[in-house]
C-alpha atoms as a PDB file:
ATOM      1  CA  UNK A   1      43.529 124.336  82.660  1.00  0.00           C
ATOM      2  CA  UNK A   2      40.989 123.621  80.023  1.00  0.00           C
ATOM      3  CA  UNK A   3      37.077 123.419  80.519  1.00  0.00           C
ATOM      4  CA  UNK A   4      34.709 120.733  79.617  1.00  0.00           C
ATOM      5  CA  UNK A   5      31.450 120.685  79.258  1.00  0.00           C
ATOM      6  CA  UNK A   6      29.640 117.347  79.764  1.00  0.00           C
ATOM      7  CA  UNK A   7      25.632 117.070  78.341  1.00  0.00           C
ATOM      8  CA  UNK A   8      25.076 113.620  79.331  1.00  0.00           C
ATOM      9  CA  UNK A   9      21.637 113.018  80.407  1.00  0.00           C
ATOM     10  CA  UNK A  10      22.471 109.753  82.876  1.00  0.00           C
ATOM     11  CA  UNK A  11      23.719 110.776  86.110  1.00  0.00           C
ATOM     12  CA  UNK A  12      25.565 108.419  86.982  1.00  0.00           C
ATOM     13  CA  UNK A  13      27.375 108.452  83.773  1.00  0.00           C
ATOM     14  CA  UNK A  14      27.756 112.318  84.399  1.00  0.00           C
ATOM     15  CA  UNK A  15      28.961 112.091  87.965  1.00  0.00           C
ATOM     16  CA  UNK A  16      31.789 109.469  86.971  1.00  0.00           C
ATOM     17  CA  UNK A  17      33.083 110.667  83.593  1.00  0.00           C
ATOM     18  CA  UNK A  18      33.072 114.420  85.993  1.00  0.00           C
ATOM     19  CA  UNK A  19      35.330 112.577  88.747  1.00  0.00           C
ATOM     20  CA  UNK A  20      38.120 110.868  85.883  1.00  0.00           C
ATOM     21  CA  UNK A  21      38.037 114.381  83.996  1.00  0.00           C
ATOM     22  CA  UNK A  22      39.008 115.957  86.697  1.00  0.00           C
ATOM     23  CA  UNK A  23      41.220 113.783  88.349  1.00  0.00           C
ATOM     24  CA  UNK A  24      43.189 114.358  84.610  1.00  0.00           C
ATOM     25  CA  UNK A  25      43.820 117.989  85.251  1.00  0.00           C
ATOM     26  CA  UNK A  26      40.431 119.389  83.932  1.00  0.00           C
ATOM     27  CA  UNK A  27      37.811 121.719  85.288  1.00  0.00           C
ATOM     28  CA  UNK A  28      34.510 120.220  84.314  1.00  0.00           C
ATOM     29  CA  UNK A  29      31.033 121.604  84.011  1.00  0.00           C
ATOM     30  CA  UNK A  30      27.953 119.342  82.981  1.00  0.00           C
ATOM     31  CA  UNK A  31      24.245 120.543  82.355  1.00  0.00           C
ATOM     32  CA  UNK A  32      21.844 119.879  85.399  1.00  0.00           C
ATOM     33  CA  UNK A  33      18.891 120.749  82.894  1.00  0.00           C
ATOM     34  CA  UNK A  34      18.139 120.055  79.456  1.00  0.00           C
ATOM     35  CA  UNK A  35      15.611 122.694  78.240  1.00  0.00           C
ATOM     36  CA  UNK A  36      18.415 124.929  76.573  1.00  0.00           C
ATOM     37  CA  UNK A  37      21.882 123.263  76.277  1.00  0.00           C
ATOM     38  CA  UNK A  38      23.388 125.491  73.503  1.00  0.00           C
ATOM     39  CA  UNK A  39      22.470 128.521  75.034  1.00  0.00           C
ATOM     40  CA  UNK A  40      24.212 127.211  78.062  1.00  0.00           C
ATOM     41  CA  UNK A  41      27.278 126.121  76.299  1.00  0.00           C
ATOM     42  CA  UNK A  42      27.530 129.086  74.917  1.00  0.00           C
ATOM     43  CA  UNK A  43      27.496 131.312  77.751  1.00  0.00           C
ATOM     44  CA  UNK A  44      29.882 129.048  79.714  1.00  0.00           C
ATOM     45  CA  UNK A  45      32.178 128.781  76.885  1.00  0.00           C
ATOM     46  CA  UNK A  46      34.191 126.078  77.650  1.00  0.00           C
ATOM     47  CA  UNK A  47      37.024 124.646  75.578  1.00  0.00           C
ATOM     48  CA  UNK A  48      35.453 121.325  74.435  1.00  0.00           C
ATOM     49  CA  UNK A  49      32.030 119.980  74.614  1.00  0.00           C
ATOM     50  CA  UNK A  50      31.364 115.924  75.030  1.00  0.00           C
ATOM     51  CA  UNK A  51      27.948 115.625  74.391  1.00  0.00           C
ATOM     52  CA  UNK A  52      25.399 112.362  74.129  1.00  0.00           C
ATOM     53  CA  UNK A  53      23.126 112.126  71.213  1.00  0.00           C
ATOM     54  CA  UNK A  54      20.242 110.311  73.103  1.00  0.00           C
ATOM     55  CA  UNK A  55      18.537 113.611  75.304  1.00  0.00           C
ATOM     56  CA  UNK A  56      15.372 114.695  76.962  1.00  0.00           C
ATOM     57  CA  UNK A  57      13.997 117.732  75.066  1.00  0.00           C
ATOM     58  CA  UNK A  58      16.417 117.962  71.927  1.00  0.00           C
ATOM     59  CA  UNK A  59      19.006 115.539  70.643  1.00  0.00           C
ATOM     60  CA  UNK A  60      22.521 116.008  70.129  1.00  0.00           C
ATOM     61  CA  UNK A  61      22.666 116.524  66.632  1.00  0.00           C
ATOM     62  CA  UNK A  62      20.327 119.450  66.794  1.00  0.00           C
ATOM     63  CA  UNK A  63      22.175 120.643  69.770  1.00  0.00           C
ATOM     64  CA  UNK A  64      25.560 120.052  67.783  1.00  0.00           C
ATOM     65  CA  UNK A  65      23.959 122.104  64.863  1.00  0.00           C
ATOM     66  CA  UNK A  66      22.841 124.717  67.212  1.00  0.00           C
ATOM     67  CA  UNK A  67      25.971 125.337  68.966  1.00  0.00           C
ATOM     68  CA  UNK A  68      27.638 125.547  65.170  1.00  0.00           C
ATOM     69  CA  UNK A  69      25.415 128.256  64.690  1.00  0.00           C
ATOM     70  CA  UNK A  70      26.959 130.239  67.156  1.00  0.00           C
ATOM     71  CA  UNK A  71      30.256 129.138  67.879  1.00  0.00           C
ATOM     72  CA  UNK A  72      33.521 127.111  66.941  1.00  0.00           C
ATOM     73  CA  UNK A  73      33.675 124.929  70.534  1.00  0.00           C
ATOM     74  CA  UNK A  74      35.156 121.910  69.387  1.00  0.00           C
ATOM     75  CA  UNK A  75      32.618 119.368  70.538  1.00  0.00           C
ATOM     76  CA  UNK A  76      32.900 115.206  70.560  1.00  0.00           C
ATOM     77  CA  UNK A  77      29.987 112.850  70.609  1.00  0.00           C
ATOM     78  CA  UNK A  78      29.732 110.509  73.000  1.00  0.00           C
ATOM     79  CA  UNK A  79      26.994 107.956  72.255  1.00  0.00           C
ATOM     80  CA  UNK A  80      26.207 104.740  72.951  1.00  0.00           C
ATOM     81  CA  UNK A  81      24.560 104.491  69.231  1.00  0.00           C
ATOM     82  CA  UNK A  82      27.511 102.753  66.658  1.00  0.00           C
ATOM     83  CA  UNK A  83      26.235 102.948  63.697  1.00  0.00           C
ATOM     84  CA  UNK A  84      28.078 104.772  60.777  1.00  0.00           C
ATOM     85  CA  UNK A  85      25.149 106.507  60.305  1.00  0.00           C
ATOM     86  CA  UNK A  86      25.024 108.305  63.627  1.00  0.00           C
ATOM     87  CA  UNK A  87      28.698 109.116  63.096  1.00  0.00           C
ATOM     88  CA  UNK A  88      28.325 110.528  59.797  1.00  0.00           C
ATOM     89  CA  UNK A  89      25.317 112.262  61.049  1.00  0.00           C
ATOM     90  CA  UNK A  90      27.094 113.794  63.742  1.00  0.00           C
ATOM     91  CA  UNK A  91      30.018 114.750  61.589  1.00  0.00           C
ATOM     92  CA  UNK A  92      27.522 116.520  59.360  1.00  0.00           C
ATOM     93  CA  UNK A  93      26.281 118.920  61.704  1.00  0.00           C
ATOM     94  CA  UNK A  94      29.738 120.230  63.070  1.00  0.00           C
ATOM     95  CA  UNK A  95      31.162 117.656  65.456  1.00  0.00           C
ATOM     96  CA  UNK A  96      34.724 116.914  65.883  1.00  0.00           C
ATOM     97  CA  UNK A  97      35.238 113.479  66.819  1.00  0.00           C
ATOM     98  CA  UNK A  98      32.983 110.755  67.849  1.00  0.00           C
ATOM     99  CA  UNK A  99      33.350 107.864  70.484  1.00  0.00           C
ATOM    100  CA  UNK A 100      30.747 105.035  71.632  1.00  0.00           C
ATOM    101  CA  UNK A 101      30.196 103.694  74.964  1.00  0.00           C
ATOM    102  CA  UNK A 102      31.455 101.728  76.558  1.00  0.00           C
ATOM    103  CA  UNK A 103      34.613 103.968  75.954  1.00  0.00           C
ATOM    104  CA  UNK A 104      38.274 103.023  77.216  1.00  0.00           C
ATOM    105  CA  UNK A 105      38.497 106.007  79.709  1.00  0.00           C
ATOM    106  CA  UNK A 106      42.656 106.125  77.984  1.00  0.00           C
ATOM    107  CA  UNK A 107      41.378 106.436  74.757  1.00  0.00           C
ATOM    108  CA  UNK A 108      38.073 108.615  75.535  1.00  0.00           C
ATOM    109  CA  UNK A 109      41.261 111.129  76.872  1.00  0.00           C
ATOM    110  CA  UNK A 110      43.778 110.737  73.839  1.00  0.00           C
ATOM    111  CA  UNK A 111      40.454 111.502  72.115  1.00  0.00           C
ATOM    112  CA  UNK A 112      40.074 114.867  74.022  1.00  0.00           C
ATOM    113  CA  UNK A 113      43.635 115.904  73.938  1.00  0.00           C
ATOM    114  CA  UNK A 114      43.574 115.531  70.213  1.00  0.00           C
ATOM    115  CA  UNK A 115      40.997 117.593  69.231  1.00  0.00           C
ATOM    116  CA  UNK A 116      42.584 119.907  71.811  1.00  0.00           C
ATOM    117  CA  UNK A 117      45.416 119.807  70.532  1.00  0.00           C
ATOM    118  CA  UNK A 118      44.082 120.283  67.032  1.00  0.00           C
ATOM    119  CA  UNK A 119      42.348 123.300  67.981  1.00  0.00           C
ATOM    120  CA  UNK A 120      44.692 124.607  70.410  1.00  0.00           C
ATOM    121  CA  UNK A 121      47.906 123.777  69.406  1.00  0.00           C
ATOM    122  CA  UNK A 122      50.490 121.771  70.914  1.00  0.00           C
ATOM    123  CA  UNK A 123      50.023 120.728  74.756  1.00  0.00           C
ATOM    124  CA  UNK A 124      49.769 117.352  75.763  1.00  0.00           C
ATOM    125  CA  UNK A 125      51.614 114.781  73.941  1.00  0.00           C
ATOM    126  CA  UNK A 126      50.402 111.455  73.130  1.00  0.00           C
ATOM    127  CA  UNK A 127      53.302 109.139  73.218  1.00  0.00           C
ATOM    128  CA  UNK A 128      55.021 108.882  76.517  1.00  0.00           C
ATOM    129  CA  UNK A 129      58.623 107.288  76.472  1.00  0.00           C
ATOM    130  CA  UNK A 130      60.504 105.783  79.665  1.00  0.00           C
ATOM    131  CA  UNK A 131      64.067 104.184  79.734  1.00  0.00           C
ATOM    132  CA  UNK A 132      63.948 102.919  75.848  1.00  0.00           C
ATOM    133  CA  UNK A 133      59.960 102.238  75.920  1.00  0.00           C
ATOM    134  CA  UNK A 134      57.844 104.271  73.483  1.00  0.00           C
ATOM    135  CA  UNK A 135      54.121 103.962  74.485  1.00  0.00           C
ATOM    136  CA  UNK A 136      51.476 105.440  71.710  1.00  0.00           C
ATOM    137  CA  UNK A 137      48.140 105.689  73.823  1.00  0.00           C
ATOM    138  CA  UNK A 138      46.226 106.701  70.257  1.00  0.00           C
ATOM    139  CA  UNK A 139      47.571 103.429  68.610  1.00  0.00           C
ATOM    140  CA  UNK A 140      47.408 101.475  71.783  1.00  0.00           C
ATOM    141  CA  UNK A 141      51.120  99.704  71.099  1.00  0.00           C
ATOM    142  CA  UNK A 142      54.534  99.908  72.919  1.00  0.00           C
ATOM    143  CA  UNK A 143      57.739 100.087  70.721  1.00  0.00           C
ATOM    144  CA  UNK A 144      61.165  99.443  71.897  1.00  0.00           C
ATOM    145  CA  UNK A 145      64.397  99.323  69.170  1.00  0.00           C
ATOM    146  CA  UNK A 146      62.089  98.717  66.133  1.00  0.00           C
ATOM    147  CA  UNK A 147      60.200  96.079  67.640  1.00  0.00           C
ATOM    148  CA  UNK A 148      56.382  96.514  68.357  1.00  0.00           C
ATOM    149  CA  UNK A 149      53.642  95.283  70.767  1.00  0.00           C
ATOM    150  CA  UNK A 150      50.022  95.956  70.713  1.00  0.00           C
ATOM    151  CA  UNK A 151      47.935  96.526  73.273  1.00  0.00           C
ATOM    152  CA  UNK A 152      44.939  95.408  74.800  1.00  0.00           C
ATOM    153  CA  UNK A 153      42.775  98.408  76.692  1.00  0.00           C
ATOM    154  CA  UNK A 154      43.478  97.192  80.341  1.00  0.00           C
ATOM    155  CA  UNK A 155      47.082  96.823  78.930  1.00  0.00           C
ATOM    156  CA  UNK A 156      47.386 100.056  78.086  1.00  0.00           C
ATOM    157  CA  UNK A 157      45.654 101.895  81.212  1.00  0.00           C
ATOM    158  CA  UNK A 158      47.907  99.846  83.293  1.00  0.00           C
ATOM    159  CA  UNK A 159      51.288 100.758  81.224  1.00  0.00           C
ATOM    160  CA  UNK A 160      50.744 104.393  80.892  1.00  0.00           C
ATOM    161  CA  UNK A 161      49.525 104.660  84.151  1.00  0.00           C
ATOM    162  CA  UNK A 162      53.058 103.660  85.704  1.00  0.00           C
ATOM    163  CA  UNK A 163      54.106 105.849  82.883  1.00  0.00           C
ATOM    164  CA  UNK A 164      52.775 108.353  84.108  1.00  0.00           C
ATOM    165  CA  UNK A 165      54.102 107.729  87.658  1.00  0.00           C
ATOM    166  CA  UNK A 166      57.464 106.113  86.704  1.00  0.00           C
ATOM    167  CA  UNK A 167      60.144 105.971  89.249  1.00  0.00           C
ATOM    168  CA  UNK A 168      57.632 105.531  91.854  1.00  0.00           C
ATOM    169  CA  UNK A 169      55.940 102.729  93.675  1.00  0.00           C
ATOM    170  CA  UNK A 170      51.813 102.315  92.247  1.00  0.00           C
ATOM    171  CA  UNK A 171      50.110 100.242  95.049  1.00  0.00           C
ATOM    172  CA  UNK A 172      47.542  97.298  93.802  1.00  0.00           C
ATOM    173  CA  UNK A 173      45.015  99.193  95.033  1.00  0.00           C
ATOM    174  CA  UNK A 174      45.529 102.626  93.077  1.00  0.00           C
ATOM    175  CA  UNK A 175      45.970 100.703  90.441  1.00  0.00           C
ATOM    176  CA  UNK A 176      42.678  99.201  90.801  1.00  0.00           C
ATOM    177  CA  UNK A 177      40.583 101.935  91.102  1.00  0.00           C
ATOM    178  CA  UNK A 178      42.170 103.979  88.510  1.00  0.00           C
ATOM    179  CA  UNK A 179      41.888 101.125  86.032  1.00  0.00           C
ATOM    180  CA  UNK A 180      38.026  99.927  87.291  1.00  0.00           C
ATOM    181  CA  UNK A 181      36.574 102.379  89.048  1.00  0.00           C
ATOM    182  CA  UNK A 182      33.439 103.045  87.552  1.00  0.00           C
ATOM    183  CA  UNK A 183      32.975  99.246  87.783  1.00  0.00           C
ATOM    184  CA  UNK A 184      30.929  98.276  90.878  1.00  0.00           C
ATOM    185  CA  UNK A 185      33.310  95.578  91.968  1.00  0.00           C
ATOM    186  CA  UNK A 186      36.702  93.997  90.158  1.00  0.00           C
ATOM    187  CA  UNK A 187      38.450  90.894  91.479  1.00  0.00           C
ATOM    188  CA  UNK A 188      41.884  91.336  92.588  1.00  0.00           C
ATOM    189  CA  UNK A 189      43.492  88.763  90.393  1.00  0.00           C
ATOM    190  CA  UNK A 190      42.239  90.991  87.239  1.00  0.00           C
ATOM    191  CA  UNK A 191      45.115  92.821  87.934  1.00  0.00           C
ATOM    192  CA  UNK A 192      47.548  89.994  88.554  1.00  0.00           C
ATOM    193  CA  UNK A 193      46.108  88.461  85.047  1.00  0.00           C
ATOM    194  CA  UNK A 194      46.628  91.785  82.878  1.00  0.00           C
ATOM    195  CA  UNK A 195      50.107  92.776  84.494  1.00  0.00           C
ATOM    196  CA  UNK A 196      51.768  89.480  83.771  1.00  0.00           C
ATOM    197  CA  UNK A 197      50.267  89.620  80.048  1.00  0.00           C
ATOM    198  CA  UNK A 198      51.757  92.795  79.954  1.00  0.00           C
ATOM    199  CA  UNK A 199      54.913  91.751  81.312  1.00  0.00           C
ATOM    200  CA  UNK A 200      55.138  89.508  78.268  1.00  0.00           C
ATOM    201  CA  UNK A 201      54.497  91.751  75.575  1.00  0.00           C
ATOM    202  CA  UNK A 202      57.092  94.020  76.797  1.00  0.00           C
ATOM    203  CA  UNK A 203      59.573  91.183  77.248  1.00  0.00           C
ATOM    204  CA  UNK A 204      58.975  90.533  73.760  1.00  0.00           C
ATOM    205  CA  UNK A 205      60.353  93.423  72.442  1.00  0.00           C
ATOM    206  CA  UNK A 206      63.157  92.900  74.423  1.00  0.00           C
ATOM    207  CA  UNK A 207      62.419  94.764  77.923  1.00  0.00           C
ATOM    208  CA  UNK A 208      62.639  91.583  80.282  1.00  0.00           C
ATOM    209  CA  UNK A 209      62.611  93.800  83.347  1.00  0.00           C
ATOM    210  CA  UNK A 210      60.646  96.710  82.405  1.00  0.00           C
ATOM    211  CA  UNK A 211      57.999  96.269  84.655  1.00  0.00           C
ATOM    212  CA  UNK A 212      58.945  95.257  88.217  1.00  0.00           C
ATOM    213  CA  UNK A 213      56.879  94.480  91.245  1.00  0.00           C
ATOM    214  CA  UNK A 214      57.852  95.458  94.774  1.00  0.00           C
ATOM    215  CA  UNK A 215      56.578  92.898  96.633  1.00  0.00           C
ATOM    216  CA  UNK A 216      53.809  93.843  98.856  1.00  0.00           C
ATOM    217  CA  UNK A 217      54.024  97.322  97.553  1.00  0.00           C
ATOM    218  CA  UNK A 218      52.921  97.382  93.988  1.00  0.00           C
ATOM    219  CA  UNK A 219      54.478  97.729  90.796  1.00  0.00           C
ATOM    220  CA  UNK A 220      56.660 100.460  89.155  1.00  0.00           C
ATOM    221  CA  UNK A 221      58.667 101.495  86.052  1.00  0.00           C
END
C-alpha cells in the first residue's frame, strides 16, 4: 500500500483530501507543523509527496528544492496558484507533476497513480473497460467500437465509479457522497441531471443500455 504525504497548510483541506486518499487504498500522513517539512518528509519517507506552495514558515518551492537535495520522493504540487509561472517554477526545483485547486478528486488520483506508476512501475491502470466500454480517466472520454465520447468531470466520477463497482447495485446516496462530499450540501437532482447526460453520451456511441437504474435502488453497470 503506498504512503502519502500531504503538506497542506488548511485543515480542512488536509482532513478531506486525508479521508478520499484513504478511502482509495492509501495510507496517508500529513504535517501537523510547519517549522521543518523536508526534514519530516524525509524521515517518514513516504512514496509520494502532494504538497501546497502557499505555507507558513517556508514555501513549497523551497521545500520542493530542499527535499531534492536529499532525496528522489516523487512529489506533486498542489496549489491553488495557475499561473504558468508557478508551474514552471515548481518544475524547476524538482517537482513531478502539478495540479490547481479546485482539483477533480478523479483526476487529482489518475494524477497520483501516474507519477506512481512512472516511478514505480506498473500498478494501477488507468483505463478501466466493462462489457465493450473503454473508460480513459486521464483523457476523461469513453470509447466503444471506434466511436468516442468526452467527458465532463461529474461524468466521469460517476462512470468510473460504477466502474469500479460494476455488477453491483450503487445506491443514490453513495453515489452522492462519493461524487460531492467535500461539498457542504448537493441537491439530489444533481445526480439525476449528470446520470441522464451521461446516459446520452454513452448511447451515442452505441451503448443504449449501458447504464441502468434499479428503481429505488440506484444505478449499476
Amino acid at each position: 500500500m503506498e504512503r502519502i504525504f500531504i503538506v497542506e497548510d488548511e485543515e480542512k483541506i488536509r482532513s478531506e483530501l486525508k479521508t478520499v486518499l484513504e478511502k482509495n487504498g492509501y495510507t496517508v500522513e500529513a504535517a501537523a507543523e510547519f517549522g521543518d517539512i523536508p526534514r519530516q518528509i524525509v524521515e517518514a519517507a513516504p512514496d509520494l509527496v502532494l504538497l501546497d506552495i502557499n505555507l507558513p514558515v517556508n514555501d513549497g518551492f523551497y521545500i520542493c528544492r530542499e527535499i531534492r537535495r536529499q532525496s528522489d520522493i516523487p512529489v506533486i504540487v498542489v496549489t491553488s496558484s495557475d499561473s504558468d509561472m508557478d508551474e514552471l517554477m515548481s518544475l524547476n526545483v524538482g517537482a513531478d507533476d502539478f495540479i490547481t485547486k479546485p482539483y477533480n478528486i478523479h483526476i487529482l488520483l489518475a494524477h497520483i497513480g501516474t507519477v506512481l506508476h512512472r516511478v514505480k512501475g506498473p500498478g494501477r491502470s488507468f483505463v478501466i473497460t466493462h462489457k465493450g466500454l473503454s473508460l480513459d480517466v486521464l483523457g476523461s472520454s469513453a470509447s466503444h467500437r471506434g466511436k468516442k465520447a468526452d467527458l465532463t468531470k461529474n461524468e466521469l466520477g460517476i462512470l468510473k465509479y460504477l466502474m469500479e463497482h460494476a455488477g453491483a447495485v450503487v445506491s443514490r446516496n453513495e453515489l452522492i457522497c462519493h461524487m460531492w462530499e467535500m461539498e457542504e450540501f448537493i441537491e439530489d437532482s444533481t445526480l439525476t441531471v449528470n446520470v441522464n447526460r451521461l446516459r446520452r453520451k454513452l448511447s451515442d456511441i452505441g451503448l443504449d443500455d449501458y447504464l441502468l437504474t434499479k428503481r429505488g435502488q440506484g444505478y449499476m453497470v
